[in-house]
Protein backbone atom coordinates (compact mmCIF):
# COMPACT_ATOMS: atom_id res chain seq x y z
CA UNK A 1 79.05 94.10 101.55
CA UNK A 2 81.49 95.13 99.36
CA UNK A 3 81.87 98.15 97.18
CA UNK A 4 84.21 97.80 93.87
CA UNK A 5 85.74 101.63 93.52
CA UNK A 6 88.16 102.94 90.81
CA UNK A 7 91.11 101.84 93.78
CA UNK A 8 90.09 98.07 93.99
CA UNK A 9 92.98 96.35 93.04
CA UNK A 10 92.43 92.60 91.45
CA UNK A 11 95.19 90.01 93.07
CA UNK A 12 96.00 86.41 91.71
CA UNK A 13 98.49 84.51 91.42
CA UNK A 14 100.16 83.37 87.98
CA UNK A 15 97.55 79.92 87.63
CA UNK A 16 94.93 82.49 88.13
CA UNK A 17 96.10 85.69 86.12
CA UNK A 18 93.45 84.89 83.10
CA UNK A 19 90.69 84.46 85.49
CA UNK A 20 91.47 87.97 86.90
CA UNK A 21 92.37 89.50 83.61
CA UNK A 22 88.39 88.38 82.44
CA UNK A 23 87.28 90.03 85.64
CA UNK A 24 88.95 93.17 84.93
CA UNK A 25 87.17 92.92 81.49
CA UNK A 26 83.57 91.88 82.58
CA UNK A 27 83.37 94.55 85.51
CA UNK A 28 85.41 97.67 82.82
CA UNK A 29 82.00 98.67 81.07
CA UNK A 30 79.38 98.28 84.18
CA UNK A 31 81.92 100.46 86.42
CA UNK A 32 83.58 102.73 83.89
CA UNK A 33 86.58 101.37 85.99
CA UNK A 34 90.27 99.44 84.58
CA UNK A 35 91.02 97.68 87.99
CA UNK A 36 94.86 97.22 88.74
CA UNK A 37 96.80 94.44 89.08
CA UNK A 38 98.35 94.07 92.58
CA UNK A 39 100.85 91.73 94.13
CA UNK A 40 99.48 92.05 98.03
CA UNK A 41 96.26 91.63 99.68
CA UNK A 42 94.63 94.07 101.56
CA UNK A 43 91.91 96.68 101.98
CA UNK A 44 89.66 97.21 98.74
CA UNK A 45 90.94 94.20 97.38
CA UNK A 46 89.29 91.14 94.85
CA UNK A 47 91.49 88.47 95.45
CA UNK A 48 91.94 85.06 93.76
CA UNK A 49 94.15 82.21 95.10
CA UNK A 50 94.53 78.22 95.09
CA UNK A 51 94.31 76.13 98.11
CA UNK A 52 95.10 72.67 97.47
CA UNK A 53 93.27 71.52 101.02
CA UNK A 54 90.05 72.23 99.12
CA UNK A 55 90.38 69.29 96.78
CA UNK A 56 87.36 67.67 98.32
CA UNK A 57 85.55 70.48 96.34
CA UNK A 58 86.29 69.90 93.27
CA UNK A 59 88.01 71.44 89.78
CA UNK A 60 85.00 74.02 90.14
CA UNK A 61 84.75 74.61 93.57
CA UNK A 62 85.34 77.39 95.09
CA UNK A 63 85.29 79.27 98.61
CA UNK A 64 83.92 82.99 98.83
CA UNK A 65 84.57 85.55 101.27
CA UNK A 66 83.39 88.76 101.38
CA UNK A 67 83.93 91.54 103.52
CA UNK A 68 83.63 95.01 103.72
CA UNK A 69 87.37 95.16 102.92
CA UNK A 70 87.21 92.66 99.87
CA UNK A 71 86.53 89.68 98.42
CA UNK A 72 88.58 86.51 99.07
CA UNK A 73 88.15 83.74 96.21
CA UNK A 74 89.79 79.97 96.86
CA UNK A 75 90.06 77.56 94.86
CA UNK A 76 91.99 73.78 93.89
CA UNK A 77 91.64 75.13 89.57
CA UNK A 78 91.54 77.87 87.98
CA UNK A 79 87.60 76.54 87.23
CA UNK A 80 86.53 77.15 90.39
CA UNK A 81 88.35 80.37 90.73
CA UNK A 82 86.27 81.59 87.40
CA UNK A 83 83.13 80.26 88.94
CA UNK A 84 83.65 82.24 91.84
């Protein structure tokens, strides 16, 4: 499991930045929380990237990872990364 805190820090890259901006918005009033931006993954992390190896997934596809140290999100499209 994974525990979002007011130190979670949301990561993407610039493809993704919309998908983690409407994150930041959807999880603001639930948590009380405005989650950073950050540039690095790491501990207490939500982080959103593109793998183009995953094609055989599809546009909405999408991998999920979580840990106890954060979430990993891959994608091919930014639709996958939103569905994740």
């Amino acid at each position: 499991t994974f525990t979002v805190d007011q130190n979670t820090v949301i990561i993407a890259n610039g493809k993704l930045g919309k998908v983690a901006d409407q994150l930041r918005g959807y999880l603001a009033p639930s948590t009380g929380f405005t989650l950073p931006a950050g540039k690095e993954s790491g501990k207490n992390s939500i982080t959103f990237s593109i793998d183009p190896s995953l094609k055989h997934l599809g546009k909405e596809g999408y991998r999920l990872a979580v840990t106890s140290d954060g979430i990993r999100i891959v994608s091919t499209d930014a639709a996958g990364a939103f569905y994740g």
